[in-house]
N, C-alpha and C. Protein backbone atom coordinates (compact mmCIF):
# COMPACT_ATOMS: atom_id res chain seq x y z
N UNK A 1 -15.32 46.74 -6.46
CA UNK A 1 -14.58 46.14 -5.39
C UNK A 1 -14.37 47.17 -4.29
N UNK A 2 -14.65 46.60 -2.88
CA UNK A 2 -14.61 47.63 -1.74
C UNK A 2 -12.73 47.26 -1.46
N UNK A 3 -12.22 48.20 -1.55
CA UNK A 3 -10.97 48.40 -1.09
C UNK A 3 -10.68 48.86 0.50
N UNK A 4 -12.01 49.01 1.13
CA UNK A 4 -11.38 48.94 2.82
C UNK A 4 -11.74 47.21 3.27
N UNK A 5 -12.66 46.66 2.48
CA UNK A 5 -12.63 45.05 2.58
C UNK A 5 -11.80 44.48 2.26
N UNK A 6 -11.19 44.77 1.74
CA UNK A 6 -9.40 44.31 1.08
C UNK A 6 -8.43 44.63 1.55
N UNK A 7 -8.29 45.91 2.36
CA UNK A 7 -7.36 46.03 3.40
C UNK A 7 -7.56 45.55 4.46
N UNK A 8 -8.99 45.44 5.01
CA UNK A 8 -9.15 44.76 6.63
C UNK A 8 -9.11 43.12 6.13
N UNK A 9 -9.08 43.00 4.99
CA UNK A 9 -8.46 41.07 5.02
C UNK A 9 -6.99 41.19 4.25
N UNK A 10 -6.42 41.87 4.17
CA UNK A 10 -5.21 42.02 3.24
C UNK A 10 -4.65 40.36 3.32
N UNK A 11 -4.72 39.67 4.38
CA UNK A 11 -3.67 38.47 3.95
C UNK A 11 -4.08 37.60 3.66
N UNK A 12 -5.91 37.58 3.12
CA UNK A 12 -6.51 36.67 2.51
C UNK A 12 -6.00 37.10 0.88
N UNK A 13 -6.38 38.40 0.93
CA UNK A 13 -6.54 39.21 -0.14
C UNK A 13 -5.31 39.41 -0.65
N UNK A 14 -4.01 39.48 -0.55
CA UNK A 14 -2.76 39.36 -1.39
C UNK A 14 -2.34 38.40 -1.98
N UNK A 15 -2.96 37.33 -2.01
CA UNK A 15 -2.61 36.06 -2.55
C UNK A 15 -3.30 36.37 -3.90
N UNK A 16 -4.75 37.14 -4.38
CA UNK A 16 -5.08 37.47 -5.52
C UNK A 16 -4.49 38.18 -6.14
N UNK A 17 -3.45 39.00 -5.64
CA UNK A 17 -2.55 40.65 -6.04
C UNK A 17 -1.35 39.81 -6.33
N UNK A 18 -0.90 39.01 -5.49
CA UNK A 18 -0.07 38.18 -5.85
C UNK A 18 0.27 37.06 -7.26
N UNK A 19 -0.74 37.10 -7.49
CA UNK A 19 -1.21 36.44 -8.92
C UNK A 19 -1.23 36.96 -9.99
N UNK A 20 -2.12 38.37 -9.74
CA UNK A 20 -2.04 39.37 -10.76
C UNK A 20 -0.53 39.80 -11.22
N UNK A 21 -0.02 40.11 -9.94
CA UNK A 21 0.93 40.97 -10.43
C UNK A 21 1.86 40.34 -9.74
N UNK A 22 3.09 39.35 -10.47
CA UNK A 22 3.68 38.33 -9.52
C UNK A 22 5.22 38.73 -9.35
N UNK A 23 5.58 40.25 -9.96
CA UNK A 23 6.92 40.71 -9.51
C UNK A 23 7.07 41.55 -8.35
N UNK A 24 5.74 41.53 -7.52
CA UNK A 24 5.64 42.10 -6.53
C UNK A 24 6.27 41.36 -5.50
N UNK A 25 7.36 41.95 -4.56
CA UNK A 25 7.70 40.88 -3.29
C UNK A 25 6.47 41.06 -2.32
N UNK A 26 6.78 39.86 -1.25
CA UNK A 26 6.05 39.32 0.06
C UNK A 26 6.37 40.91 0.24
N UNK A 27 7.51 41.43 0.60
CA UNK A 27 7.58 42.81 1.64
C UNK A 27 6.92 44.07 1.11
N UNK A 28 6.90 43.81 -0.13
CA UNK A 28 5.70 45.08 -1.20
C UNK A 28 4.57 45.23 -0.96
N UNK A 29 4.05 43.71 -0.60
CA UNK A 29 2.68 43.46 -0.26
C UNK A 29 2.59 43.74 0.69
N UNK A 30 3.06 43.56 2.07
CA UNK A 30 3.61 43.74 3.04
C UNK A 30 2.86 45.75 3.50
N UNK A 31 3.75 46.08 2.73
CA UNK A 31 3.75 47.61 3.22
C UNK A 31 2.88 47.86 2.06
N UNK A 32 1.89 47.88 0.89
CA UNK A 32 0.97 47.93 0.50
C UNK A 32 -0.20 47.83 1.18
N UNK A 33 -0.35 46.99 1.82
CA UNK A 33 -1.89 46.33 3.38
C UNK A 33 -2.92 46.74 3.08
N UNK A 34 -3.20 46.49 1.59
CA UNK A 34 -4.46 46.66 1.15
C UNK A 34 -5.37 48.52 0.66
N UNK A 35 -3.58 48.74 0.48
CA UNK A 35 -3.87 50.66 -0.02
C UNK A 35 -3.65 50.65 -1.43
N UNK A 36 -4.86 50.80 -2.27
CA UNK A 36 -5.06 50.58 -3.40
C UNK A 36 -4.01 51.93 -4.35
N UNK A 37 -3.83 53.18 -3.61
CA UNK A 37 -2.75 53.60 -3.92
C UNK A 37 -1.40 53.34 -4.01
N UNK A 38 -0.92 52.69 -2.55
CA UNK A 38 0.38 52.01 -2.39
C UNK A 38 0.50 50.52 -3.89
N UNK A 39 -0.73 50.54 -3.88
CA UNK A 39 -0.61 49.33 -4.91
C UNK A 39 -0.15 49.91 -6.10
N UNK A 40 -0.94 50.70 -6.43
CA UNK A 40 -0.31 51.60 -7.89
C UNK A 40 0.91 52.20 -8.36
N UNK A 41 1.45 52.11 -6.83
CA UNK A 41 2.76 53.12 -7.07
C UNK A 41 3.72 51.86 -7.22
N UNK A 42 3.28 50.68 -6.46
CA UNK A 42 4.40 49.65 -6.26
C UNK A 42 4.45 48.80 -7.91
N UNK A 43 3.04 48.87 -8.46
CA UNK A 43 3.02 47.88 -9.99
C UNK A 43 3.53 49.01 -10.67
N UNK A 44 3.88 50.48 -10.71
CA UNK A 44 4.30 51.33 -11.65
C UNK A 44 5.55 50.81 -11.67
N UNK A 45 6.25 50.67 -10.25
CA UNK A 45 7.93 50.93 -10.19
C UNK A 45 8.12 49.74 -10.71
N UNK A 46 7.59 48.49 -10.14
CA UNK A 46 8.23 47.28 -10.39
C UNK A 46 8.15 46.80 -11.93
N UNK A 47 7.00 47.70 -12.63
CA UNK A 47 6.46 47.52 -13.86
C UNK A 47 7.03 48.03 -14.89
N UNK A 48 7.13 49.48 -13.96
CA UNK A 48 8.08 50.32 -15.56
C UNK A 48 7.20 50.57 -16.17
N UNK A 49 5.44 51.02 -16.03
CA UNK A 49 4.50 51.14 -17.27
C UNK A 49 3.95 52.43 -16.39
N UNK A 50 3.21 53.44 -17.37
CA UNK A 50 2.72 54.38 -16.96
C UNK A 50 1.62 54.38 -16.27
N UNK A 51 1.47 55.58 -15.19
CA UNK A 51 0.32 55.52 -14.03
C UNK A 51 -1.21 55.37 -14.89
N UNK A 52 -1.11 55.95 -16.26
CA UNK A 52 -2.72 55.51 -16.75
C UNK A 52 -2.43 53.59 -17.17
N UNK A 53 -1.96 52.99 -17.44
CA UNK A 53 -1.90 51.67 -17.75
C UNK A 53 -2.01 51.10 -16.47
N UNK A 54 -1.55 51.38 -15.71
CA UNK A 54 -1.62 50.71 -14.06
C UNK A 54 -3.35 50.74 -13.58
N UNK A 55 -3.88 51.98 -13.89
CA UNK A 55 -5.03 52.31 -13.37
C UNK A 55 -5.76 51.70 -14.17
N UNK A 56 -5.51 51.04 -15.75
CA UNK A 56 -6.37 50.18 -16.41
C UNK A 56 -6.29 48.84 -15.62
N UNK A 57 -5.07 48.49 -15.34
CA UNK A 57 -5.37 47.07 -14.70
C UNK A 57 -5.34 46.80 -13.49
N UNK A 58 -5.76 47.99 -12.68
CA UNK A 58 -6.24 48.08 -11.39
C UNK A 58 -7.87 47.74 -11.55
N UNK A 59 -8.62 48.85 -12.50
CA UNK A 59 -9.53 48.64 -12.80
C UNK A 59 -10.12 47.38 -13.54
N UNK A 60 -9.46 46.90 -14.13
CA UNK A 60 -9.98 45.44 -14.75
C UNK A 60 -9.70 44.51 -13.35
N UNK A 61 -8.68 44.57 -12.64
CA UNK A 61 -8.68 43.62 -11.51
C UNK A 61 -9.96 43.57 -10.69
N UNK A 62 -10.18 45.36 -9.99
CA UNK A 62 -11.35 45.49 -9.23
C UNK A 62 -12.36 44.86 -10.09
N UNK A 63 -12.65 45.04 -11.44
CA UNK A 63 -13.59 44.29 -12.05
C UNK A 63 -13.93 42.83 -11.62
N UNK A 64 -12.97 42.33 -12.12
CA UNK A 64 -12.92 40.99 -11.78
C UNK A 64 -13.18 40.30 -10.32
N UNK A 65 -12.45 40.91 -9.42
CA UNK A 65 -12.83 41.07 -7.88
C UNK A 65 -13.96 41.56 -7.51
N UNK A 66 -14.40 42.25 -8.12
CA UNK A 66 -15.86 42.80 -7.56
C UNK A 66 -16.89 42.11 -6.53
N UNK A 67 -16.92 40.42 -6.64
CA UNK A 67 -17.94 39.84 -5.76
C UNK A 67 -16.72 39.41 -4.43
N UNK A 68 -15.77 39.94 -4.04
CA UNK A 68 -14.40 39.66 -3.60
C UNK A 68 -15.63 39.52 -1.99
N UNK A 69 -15.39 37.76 -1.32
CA UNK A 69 -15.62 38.22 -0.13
C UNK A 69 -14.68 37.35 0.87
N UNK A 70 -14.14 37.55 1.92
CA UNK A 70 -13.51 36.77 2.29
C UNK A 70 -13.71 35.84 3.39
């Protein structure tokens, strides 16, 4: 998954992040805008799970997203 294609559509593209990970607020997503870091830090806090578990289901997401076009 290209993650600057996901930030230059972020508001197509948060509605899938939104799904994934649904304790994220509108304003998380918001100031996230498609920074695959900002993403990690925001599913750690809101998650409470460690930065290697986050990066597993970052990576299974990008998996899944991979043919992501918008």
């Amino acid at each position: 998954m290209n993650w600057e294609i996901a930030e230059g559509n972020w508001k197509q593209f948060k509605g899938k992040v939104k799904a994934r990970w649904g304790e994220l607020t509108n304003d998380q997503l918001d100031v996230i805008a498609g920074k695959r870091d900002e993403l990690a830090g925001k599913i750690q806090a809101s998650y409470g799970i460690t930065k290697e578990e986050v990066e597993k289901q970052i990576k299974d997401f990008e998996r899944i997203n991979r043919g992501y076009r918008p």
